[in-house]
N, C-alpha and C. Protein backbone atom coordinates (compact mmCIF):
# COMPACT_ATOMS: atom_id res chain seq x y z
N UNK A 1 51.39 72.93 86.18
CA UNK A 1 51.57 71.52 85.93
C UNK A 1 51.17 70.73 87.16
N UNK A 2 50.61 69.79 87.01
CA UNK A 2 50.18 68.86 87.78
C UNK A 2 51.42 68.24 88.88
N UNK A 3 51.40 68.25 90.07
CA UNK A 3 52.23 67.56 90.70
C UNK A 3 52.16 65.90 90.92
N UNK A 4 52.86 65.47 90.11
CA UNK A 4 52.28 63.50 89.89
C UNK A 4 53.77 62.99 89.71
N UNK A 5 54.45 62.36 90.44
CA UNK A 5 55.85 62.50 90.62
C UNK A 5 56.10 60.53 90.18
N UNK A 6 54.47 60.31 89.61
CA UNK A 6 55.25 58.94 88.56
C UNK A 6 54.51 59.17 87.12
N UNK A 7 54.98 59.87 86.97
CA UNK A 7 54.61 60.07 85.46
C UNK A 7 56.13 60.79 84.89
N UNK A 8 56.48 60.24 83.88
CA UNK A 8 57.73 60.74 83.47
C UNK A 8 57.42 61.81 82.75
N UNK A 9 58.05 62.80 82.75
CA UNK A 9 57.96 64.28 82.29
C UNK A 9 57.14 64.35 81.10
N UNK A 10 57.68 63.86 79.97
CA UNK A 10 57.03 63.92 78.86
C UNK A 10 55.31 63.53 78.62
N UNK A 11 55.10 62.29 79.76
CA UNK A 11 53.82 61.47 79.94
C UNK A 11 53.18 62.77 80.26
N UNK A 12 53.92 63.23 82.03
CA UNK A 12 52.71 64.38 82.47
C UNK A 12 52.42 65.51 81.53
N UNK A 13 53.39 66.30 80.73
CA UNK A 13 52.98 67.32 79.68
C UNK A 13 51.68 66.56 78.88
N UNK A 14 51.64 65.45 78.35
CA UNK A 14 50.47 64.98 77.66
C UNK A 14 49.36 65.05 78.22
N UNK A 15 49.72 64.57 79.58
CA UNK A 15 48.62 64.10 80.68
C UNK A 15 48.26 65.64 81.07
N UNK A 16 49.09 66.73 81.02
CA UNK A 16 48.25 68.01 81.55
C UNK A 16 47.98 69.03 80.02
N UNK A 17 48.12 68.32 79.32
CA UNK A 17 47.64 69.12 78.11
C UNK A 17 46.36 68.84 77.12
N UNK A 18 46.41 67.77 77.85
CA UNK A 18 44.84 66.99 77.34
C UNK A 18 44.04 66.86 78.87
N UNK A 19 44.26 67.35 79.61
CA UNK A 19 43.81 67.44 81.12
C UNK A 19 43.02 66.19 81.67
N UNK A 20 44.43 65.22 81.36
CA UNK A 20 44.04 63.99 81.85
C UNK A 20 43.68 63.62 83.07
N UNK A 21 42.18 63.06 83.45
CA UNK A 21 41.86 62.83 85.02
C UNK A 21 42.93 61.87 85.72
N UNK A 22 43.71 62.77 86.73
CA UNK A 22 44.39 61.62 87.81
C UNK A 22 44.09 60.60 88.12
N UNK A 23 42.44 59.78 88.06
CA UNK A 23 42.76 58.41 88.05
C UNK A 23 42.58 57.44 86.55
N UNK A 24 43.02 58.16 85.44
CA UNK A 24 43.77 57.18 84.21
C UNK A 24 44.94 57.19 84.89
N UNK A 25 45.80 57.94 85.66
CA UNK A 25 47.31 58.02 85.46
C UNK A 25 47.95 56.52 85.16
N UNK A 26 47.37 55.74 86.27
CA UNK A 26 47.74 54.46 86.43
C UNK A 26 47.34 53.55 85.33
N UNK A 27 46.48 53.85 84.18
CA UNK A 27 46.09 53.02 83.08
C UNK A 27 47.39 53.49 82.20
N UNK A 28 47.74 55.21 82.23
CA UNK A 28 48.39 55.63 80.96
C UNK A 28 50.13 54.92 81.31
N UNK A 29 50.36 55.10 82.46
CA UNK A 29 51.87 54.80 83.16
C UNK A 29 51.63 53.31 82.55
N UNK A 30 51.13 52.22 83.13
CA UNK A 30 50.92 50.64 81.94
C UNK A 30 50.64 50.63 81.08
N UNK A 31 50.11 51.46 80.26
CA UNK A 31 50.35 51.49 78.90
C UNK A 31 51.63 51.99 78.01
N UNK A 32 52.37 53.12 79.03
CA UNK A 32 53.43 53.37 79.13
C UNK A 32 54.51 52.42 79.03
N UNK A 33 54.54 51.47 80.02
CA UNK A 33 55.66 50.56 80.50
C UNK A 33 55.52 49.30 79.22
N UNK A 34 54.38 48.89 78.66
CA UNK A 34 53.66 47.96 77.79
C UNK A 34 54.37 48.23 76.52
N UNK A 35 54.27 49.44 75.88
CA UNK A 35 54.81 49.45 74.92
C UNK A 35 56.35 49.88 74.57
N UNK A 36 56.98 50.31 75.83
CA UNK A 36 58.30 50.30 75.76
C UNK A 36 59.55 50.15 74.57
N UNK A 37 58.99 48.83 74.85
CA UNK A 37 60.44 48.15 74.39
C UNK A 37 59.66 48.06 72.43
N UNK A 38 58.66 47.17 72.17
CA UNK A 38 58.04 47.42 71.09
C UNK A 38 58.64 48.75 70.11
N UNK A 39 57.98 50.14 70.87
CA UNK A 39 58.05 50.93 70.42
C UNK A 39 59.59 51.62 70.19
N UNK A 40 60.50 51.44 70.61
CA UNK A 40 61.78 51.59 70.89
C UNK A 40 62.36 50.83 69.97
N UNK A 41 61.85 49.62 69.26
CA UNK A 41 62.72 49.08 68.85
C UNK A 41 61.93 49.68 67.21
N UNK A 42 61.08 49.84 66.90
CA UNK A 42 60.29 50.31 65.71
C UNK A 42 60.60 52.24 65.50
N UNK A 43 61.19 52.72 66.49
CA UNK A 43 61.73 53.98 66.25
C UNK A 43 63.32 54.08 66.03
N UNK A 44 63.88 52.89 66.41
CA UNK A 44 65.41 52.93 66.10
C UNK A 44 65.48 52.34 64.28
N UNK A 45 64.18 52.13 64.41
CA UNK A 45 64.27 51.28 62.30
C UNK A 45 63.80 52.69 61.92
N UNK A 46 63.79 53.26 62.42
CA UNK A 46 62.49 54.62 61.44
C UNK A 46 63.76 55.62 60.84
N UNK A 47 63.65 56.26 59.37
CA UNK A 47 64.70 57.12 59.17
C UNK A 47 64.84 58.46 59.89
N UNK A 48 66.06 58.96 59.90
CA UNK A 48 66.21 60.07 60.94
C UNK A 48 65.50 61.15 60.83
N UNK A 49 64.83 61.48 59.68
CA UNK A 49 63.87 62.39 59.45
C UNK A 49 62.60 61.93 60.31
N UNK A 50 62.13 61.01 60.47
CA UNK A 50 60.99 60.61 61.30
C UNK A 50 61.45 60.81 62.61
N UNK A 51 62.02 60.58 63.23
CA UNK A 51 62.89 60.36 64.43
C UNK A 51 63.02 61.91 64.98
N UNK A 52 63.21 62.37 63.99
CA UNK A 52 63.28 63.66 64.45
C UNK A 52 61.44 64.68 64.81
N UNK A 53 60.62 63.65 64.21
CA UNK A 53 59.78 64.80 64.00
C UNK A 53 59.30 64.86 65.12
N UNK A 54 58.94 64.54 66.51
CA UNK A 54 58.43 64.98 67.93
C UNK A 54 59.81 65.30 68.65
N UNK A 55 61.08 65.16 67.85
CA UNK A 55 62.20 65.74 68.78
C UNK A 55 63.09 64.49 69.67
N UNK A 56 62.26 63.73 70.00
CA UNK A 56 62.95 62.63 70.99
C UNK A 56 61.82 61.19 70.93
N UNK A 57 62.43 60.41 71.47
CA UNK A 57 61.94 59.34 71.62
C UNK A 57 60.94 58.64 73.07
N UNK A 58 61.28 60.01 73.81
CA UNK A 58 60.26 60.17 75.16
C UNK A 58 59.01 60.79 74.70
N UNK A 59 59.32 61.86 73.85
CA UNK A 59 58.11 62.54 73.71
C UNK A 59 57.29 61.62 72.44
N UNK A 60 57.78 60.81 71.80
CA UNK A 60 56.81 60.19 70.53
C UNK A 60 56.45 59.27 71.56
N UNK A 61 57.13 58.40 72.22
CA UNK A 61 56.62 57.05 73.38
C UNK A 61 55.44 57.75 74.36
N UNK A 62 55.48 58.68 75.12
CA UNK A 62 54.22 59.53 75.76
C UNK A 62 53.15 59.37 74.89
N UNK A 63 53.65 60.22 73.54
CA UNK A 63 52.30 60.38 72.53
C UNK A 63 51.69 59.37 72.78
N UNK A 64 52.32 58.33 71.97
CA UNK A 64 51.48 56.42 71.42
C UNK A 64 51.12 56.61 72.73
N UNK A 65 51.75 56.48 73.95
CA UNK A 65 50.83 56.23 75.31
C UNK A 65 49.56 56.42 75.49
N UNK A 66 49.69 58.03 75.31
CA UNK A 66 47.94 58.57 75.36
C UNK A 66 47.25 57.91 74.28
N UNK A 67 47.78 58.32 73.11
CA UNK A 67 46.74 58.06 72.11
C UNK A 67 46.41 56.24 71.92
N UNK A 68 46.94 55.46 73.02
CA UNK A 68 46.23 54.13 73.02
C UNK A 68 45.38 53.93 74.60
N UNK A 69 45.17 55.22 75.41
CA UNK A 69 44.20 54.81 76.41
C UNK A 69 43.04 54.72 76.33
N UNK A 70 42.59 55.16 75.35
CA UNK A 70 41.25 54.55 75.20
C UNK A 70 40.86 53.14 74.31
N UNK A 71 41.85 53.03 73.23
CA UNK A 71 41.69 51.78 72.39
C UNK A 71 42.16 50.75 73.68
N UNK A 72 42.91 50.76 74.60
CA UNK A 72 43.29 49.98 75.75
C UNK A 72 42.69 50.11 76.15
N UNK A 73 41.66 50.78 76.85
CA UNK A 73 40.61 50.64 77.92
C UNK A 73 39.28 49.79 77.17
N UNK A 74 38.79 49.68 76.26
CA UNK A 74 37.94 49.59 75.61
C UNK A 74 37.80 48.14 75.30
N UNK A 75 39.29 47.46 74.83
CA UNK A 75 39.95 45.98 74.64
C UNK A 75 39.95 45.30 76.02
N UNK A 76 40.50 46.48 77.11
CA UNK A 76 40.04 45.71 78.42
C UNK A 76 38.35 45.35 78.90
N UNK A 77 37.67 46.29 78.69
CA UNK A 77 35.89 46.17 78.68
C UNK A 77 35.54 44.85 77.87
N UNK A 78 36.08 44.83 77.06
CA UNK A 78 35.13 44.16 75.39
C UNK A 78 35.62 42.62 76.18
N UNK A 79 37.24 42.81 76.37
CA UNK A 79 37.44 41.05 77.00
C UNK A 79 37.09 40.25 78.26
N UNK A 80 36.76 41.55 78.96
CA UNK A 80 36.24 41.08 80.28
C UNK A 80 34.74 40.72 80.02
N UNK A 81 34.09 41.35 79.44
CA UNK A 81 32.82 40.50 79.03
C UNK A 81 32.97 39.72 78.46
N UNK A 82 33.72 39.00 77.34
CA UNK A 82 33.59 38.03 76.58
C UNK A 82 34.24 37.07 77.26
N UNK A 83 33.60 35.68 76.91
CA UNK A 83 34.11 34.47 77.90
C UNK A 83 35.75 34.38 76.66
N UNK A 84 36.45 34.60 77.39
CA UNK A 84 37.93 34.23 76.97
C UNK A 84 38.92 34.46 78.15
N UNK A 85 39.67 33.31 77.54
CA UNK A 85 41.07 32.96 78.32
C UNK A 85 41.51 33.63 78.56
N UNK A 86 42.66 33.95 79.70
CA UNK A 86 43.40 35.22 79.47
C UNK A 86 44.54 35.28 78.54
N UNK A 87 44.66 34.38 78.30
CA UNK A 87 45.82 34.18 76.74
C UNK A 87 45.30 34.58 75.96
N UNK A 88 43.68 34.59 75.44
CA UNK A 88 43.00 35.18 74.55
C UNK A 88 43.11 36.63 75.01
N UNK A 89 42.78 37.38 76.02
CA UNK A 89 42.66 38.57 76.54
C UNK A 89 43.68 39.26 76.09
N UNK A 90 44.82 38.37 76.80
CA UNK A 90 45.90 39.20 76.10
C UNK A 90 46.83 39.31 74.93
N UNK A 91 46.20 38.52 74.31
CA UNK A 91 46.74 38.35 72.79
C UNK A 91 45.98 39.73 72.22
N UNK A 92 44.28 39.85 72.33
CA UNK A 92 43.65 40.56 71.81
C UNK A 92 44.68 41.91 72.22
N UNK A 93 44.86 42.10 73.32
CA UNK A 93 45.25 43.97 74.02
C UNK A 93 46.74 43.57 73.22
N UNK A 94 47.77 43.16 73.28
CA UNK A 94 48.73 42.87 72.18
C UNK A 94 48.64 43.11 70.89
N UNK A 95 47.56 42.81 70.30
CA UNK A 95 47.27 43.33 69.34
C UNK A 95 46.66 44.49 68.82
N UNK A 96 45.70 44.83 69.44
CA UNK A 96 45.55 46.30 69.79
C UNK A 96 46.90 47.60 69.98
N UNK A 97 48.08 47.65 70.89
CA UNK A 97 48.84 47.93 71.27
C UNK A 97 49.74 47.81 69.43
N UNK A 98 49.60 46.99 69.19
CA UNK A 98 51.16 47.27 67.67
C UNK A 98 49.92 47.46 67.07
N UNK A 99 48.54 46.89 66.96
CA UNK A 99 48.22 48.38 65.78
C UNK A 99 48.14 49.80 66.47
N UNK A 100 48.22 50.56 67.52
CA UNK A 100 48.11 51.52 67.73
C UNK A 100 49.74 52.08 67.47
N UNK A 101 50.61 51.20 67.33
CA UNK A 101 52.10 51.72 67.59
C UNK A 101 51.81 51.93 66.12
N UNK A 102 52.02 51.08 65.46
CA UNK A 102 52.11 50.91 63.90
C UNK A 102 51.25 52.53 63.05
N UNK A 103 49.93 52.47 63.63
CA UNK A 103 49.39 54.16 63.22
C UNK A 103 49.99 55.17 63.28
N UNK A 104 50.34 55.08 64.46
CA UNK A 104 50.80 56.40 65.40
C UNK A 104 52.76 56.65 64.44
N UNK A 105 53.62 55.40 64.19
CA UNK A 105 54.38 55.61 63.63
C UNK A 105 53.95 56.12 61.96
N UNK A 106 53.25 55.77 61.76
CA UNK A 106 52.62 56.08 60.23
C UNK A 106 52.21 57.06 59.72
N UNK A 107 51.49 58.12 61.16
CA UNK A 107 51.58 59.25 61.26
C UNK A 107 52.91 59.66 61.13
N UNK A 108 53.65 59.56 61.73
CA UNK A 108 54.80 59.91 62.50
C UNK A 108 55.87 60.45 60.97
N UNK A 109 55.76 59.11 60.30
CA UNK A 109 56.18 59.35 58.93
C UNK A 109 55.55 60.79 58.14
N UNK A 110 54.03 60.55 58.09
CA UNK A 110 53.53 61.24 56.94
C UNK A 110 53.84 63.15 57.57
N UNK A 111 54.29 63.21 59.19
CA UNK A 111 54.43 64.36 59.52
C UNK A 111 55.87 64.64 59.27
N UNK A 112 56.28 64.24 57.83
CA UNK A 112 57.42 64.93 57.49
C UNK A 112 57.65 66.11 56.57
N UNK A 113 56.14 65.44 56.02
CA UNK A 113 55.68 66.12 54.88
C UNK A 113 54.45 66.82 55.07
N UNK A 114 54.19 66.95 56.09
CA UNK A 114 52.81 67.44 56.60
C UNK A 114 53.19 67.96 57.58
N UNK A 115 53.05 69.75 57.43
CA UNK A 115 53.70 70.94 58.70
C UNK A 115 52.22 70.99 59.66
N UNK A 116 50.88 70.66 59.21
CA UNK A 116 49.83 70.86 59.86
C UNK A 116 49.67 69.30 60.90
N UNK A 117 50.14 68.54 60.66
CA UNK A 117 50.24 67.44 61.51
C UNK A 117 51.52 67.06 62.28
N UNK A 118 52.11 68.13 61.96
CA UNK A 118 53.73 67.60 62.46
C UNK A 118 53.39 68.66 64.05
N UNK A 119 52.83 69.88 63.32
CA UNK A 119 52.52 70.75 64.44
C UNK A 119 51.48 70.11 65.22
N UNK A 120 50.64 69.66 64.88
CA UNK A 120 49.40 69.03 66.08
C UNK A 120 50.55 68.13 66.97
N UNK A 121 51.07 66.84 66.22
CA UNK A 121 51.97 65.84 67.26
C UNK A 121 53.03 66.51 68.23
N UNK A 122 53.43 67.58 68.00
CA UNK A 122 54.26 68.17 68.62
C UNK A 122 53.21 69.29 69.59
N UNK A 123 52.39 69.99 69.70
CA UNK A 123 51.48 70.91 70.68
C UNK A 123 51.65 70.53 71.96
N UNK A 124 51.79 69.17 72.41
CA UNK A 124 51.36 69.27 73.59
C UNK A 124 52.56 70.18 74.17
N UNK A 125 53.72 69.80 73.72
CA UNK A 125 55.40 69.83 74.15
C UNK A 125 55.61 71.29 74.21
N UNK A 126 54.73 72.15 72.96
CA UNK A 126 55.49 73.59 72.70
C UNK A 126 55.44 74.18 74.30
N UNK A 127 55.82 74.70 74.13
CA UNK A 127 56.30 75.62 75.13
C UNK A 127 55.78 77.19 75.55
């Protein structure tokens, strides 16, 4: 395992299981901190069967992390070229961010009923 002593446990398992280059860390950790509270509050509505399916609420918050660094990196490119405000900028990455939460929970659901996707969302974690 990677020695990276700001990445919260669950982040770095993602980050060394998809052999994330050390300098995203600092994109994935703000994307991290970004969706927080959002995502926290859309997993305490979710039924306990969902809730359960990555085990915890660190390890589904890591997931959405990774799986929005590139739709986040990409929203950051697209707005920095385009002449817009940064209220526009960041409305756009805001929006980006709850549709990536919103998927990723949607998955999250359908891997209740789905052992071949419940197992992919959970891989990085096995052990």
């Amino acid at each position: 395992m990677t020695d990276t002593p700001n990445l919260a446990p669950e982040l770095q398992r993602i980050a060394d299981f998809y052999q994330l280059e050390t300098d995203a860390y600092d994109g994935l950790r703000s994307i991290h901190d970004a969706v927080e509270q959002p995502l926290r509050h859309d997993f305490d509505h979710l039924p306990a069967s969902a809730q359960g399916v990555l085990g915890s609420f660190e390890r589904l918050h890591a997931s959405v992390s990774y799986n929005l660094l590139g739709a986040t990196a990409e929203t950051l490119r697209l707005t920095q070229e385009a002449d817009l405000s940064e209220e526009q900028r960041a409305s756009h990455l805001e929006s980006v961010l709850a549709r990536g939460i919103k998927l990723m929970l949607k998955n999250v659901k359908a891997a209740r009923r789905d052992p071949v996707l419940k197992r992919q969302l959970n891989e990085p974690f096995a052990d």
